[in-house]
N, C-alpha and C. Protein backbone atom coordinates (compact mmCIF):
# COMPACT_ATOMS: atom_id res chain seq x y z
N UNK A 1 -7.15 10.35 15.49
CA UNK A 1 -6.51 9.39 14.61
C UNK A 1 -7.44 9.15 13.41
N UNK A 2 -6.78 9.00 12.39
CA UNK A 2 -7.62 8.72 10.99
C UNK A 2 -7.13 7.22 10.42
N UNK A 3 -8.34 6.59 9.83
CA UNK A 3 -8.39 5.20 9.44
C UNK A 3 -8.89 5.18 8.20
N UNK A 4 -8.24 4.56 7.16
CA UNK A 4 -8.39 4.07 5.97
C UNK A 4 -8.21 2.66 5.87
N UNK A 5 -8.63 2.76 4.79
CA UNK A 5 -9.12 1.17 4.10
C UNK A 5 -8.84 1.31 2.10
N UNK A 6 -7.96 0.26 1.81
CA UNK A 6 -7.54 0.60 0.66
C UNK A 6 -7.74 -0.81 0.18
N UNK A 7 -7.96 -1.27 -1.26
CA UNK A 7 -7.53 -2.67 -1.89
C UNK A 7 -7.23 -2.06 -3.56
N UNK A 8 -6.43 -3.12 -3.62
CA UNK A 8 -5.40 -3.71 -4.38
C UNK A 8 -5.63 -5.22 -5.01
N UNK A 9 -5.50 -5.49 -6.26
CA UNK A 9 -5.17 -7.04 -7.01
C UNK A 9 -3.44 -7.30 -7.28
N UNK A 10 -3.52 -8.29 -6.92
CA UNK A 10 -2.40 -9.17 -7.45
C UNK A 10 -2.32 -10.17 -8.88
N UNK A 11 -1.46 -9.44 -9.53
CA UNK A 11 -0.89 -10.48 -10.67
C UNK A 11 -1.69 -11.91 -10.47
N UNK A 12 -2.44 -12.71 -11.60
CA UNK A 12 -3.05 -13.97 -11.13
C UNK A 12 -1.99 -15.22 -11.45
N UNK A 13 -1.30 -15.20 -10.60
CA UNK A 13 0.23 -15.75 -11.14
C UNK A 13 1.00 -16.68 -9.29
N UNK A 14 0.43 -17.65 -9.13
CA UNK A 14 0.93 -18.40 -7.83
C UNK A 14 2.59 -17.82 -7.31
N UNK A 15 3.29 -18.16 -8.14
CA UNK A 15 4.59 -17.70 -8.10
C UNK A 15 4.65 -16.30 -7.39
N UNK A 16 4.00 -15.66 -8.51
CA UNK A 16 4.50 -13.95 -8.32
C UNK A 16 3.59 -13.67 -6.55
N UNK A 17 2.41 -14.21 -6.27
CA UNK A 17 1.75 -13.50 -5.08
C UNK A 17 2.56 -14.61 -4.34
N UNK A 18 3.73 -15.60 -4.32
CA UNK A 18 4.09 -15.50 -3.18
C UNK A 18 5.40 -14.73 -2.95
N UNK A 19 5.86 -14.61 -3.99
CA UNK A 19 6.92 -14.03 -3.65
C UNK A 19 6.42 -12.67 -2.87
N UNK A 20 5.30 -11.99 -3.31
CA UNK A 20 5.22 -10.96 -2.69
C UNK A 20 4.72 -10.88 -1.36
N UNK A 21 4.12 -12.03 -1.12
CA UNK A 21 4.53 -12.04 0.70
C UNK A 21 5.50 -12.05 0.79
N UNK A 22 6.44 -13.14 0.37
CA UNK A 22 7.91 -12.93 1.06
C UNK A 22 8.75 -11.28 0.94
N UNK A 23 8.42 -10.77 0.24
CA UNK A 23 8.93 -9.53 0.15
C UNK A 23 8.52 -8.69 1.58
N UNK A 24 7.11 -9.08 2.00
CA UNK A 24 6.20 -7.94 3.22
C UNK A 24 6.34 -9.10 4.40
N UNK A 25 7.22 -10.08 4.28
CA UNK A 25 7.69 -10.71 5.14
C UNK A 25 8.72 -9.88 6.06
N UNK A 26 9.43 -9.49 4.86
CA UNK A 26 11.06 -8.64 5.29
C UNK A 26 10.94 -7.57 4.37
N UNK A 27 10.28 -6.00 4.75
CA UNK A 27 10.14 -5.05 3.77
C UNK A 27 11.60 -4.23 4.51
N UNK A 28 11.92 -3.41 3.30
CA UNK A 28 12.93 -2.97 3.74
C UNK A 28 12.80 -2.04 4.77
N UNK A 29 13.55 -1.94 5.68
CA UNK A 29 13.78 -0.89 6.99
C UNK A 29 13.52 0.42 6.13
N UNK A 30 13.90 0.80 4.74
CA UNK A 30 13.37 2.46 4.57
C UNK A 30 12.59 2.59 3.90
N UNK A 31 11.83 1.49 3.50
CA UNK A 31 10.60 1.63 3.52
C UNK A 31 9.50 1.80 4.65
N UNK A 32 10.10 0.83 5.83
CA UNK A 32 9.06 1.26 7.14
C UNK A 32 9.81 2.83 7.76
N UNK A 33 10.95 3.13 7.57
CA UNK A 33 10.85 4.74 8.46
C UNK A 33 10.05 5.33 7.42
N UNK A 34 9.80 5.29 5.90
CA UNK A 34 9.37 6.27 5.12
C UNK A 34 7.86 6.26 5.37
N UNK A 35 6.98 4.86 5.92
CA UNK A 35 5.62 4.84 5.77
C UNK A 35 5.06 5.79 7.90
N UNK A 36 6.48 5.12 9.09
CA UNK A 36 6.22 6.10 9.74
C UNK A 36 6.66 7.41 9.52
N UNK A 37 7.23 7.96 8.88
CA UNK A 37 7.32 9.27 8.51
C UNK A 37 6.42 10.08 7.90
N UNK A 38 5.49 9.69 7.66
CA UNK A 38 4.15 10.23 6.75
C UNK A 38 3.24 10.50 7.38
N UNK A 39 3.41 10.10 9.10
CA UNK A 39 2.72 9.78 10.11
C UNK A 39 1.25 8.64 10.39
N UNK A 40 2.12 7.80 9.41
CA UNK A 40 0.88 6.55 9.79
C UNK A 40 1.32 5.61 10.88
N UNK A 41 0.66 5.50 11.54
CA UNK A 41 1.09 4.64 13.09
C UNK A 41 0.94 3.15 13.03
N UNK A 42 0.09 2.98 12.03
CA UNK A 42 -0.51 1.46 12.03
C UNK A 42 -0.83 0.98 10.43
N UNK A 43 -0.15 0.07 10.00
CA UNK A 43 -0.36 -0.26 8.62
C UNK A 43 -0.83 -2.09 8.39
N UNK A 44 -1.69 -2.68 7.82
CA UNK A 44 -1.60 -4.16 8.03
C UNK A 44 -2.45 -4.06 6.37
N UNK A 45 -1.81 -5.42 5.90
CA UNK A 45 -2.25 -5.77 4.42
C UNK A 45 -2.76 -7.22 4.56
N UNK A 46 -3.96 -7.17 4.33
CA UNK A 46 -4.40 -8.62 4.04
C UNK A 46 -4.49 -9.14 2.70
N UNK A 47 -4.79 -10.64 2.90
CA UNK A 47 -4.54 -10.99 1.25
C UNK A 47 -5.73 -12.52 1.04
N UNK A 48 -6.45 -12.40 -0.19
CA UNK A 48 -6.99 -13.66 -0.45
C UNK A 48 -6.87 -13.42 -2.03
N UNK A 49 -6.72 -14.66 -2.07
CA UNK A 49 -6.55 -15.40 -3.90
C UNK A 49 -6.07 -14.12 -4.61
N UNK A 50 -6.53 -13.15 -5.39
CA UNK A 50 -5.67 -12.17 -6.10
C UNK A 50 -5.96 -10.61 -5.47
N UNK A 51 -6.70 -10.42 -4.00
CA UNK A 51 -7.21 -9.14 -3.47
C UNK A 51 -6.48 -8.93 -2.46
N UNK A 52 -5.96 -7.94 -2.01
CA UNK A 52 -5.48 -7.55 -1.53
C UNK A 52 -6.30 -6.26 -0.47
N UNK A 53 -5.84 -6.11 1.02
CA UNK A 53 -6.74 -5.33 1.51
C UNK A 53 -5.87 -4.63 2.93
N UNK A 54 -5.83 -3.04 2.79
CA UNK A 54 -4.79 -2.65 3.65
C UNK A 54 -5.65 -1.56 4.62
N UNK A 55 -5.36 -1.79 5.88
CA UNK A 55 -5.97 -0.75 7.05
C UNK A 55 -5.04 -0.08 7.31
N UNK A 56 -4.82 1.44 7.51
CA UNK A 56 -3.85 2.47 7.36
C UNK A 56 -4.49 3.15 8.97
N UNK A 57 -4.17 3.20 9.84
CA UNK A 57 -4.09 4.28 10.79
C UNK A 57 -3.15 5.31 10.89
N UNK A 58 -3.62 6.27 10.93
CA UNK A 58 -2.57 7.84 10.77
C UNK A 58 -2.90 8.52 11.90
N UNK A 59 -1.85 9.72 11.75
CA UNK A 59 -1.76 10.71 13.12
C UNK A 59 -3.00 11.57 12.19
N UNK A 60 -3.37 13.23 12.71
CA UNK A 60 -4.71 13.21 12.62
C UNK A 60 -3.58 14.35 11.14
N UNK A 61 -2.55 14.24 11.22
CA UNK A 61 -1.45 15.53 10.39
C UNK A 61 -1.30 14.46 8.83
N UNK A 62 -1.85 13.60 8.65
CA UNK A 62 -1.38 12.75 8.11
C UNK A 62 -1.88 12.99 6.61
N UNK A 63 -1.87 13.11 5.51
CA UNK A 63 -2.90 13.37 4.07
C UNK A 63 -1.99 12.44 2.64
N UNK A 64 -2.69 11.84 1.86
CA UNK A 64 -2.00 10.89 0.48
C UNK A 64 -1.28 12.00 0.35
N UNK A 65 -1.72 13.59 0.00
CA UNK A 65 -0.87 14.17 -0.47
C UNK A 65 0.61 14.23 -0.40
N UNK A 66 0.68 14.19 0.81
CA UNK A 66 2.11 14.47 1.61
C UNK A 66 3.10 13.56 1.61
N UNK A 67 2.08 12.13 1.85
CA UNK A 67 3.34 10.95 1.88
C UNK A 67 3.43 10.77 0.24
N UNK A 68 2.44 11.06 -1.20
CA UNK A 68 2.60 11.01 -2.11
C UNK A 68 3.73 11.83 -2.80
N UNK A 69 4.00 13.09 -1.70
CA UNK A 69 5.11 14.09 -2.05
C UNK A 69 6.68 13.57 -1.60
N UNK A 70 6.25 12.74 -0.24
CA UNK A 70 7.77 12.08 0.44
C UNK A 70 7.82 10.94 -0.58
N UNK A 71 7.19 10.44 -1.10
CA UNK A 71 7.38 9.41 -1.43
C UNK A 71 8.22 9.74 -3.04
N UNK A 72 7.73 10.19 -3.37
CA UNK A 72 8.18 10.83 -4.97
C UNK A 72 9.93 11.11 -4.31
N UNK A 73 10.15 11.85 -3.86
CA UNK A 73 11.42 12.68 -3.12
C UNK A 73 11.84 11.46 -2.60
N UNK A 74 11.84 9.92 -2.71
CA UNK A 74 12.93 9.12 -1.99
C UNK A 74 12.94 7.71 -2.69
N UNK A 75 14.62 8.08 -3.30
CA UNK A 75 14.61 7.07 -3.84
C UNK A 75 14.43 5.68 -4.05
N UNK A 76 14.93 5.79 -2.95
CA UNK A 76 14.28 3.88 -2.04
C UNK A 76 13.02 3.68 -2.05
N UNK A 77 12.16 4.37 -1.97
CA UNK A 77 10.93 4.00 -1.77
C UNK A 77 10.44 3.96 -3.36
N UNK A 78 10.94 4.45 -4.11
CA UNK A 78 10.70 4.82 -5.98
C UNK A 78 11.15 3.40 -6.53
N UNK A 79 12.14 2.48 -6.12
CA UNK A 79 12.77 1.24 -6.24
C UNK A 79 11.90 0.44 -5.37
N UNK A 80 11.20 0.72 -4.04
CA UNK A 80 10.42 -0.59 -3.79
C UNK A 80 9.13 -0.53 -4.71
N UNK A 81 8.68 0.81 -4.82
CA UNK A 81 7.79 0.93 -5.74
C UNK A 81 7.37 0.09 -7.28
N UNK A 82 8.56 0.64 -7.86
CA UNK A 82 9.05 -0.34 -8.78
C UNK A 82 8.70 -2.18 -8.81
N UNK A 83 9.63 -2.22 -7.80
CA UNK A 83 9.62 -4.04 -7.55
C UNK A 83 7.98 -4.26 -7.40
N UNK A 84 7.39 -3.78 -6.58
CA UNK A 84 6.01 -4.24 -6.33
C UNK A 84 5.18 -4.02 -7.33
N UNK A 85 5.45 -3.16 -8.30
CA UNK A 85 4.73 -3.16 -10.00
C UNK A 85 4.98 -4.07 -10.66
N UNK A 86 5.79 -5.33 -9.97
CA UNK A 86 5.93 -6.73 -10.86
C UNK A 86 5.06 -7.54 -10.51
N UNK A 87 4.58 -7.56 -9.15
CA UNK A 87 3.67 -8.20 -8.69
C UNK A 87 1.91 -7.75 -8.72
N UNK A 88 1.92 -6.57 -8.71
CA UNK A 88 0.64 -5.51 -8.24
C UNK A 88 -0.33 -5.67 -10.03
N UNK A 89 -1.76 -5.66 -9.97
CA UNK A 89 -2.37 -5.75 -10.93
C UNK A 89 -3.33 -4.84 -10.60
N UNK A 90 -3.42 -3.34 -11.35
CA UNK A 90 -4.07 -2.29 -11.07
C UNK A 90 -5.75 -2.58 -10.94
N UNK A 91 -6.52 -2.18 -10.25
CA UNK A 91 -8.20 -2.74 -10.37
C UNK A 91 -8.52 -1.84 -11.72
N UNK A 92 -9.63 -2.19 -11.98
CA UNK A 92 -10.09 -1.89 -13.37
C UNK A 92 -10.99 -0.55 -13.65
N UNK A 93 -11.16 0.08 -12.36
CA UNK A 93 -12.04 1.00 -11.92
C UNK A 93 -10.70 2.30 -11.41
N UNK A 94 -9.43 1.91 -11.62
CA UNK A 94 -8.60 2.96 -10.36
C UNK A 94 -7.96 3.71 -11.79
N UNK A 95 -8.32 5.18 -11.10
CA UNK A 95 -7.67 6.35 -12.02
C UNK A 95 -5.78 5.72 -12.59
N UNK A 96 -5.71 6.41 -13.59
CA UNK A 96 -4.26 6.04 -14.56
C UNK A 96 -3.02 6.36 -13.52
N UNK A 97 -2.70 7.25 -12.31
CA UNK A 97 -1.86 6.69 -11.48
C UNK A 97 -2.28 6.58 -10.00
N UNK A 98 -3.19 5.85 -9.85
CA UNK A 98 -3.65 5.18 -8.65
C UNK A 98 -3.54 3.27 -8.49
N UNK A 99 -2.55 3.07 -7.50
CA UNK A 99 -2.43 1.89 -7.36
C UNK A 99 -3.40 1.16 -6.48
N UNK A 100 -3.37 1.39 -5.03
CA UNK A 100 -4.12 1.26 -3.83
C UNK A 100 -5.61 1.92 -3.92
N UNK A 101 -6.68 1.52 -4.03
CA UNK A 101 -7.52 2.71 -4.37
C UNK A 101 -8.00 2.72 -2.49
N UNK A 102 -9.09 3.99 -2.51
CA UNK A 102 -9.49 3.75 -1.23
C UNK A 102 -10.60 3.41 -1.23
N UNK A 103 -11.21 2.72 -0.32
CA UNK A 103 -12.60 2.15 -0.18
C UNK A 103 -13.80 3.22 0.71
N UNK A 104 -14.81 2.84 0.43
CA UNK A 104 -15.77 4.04 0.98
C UNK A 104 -16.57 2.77 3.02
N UNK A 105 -16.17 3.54 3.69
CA UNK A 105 -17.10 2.79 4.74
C UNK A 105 -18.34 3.15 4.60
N UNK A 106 -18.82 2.28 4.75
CA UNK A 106 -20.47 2.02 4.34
C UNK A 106 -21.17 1.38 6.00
N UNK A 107 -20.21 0.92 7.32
CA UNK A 107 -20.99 0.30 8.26
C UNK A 107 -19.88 0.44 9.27
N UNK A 108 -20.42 0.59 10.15
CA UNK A 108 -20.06 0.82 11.91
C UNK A 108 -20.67 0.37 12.60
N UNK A 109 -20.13 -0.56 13.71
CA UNK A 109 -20.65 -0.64 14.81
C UNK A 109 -19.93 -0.35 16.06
């Protein structure tokens, strides 16, 4: 199994970061077959003041490439995409189409 670690900013806007819990309150059903279809088994997003922070567990078949390829190829997921670019505030360091960047582990125990 493979584990990532990704963060993300939010719009500095009270309104807009709650609505966007309420959105990952109730994400749409094809959005969750599309994120298990990519073969990630385990997905959780945390959140403080405008950071955002997501742990990704995958099958070991799993690569950005691929779900970056399903993802392009479905429309629903191109429309939640969308909606969450109302809320989402790119970090200042993340390449011109990178939303989520990934983080480097630095400690294990």
């Amino acid at each position: 199994m493979k584990r990532f670690a990704l963060t993300l900013d939010l719009k500095n806007d009270p309104q807009l970061i709650e609505q966007y819990k309420e959105h990952h309150r109730e994400v749409w059903p094809e959005i969750i077959e599309s994120i298990k279809a990519s073969g990630i088994i385990n997905m959780e997003i945390y959140h403080i003041d405008t950071r955002l922070f997501m742990i990704i567990e995958a099958s070991d078949c799993f690569s950005f490439e691929k779900k970056a390829k399903m993802d392009a190829d479905n429309p629903k997921v191109q429309e939640w995409e969308e909606l969450m670019d109302t809320y989402q505030q790119r970090l200042s360091f993340a390449k011109a189409d990178e939303k989520w960047v990934l983080m480097e582990k630095i400690f294990g125990l």
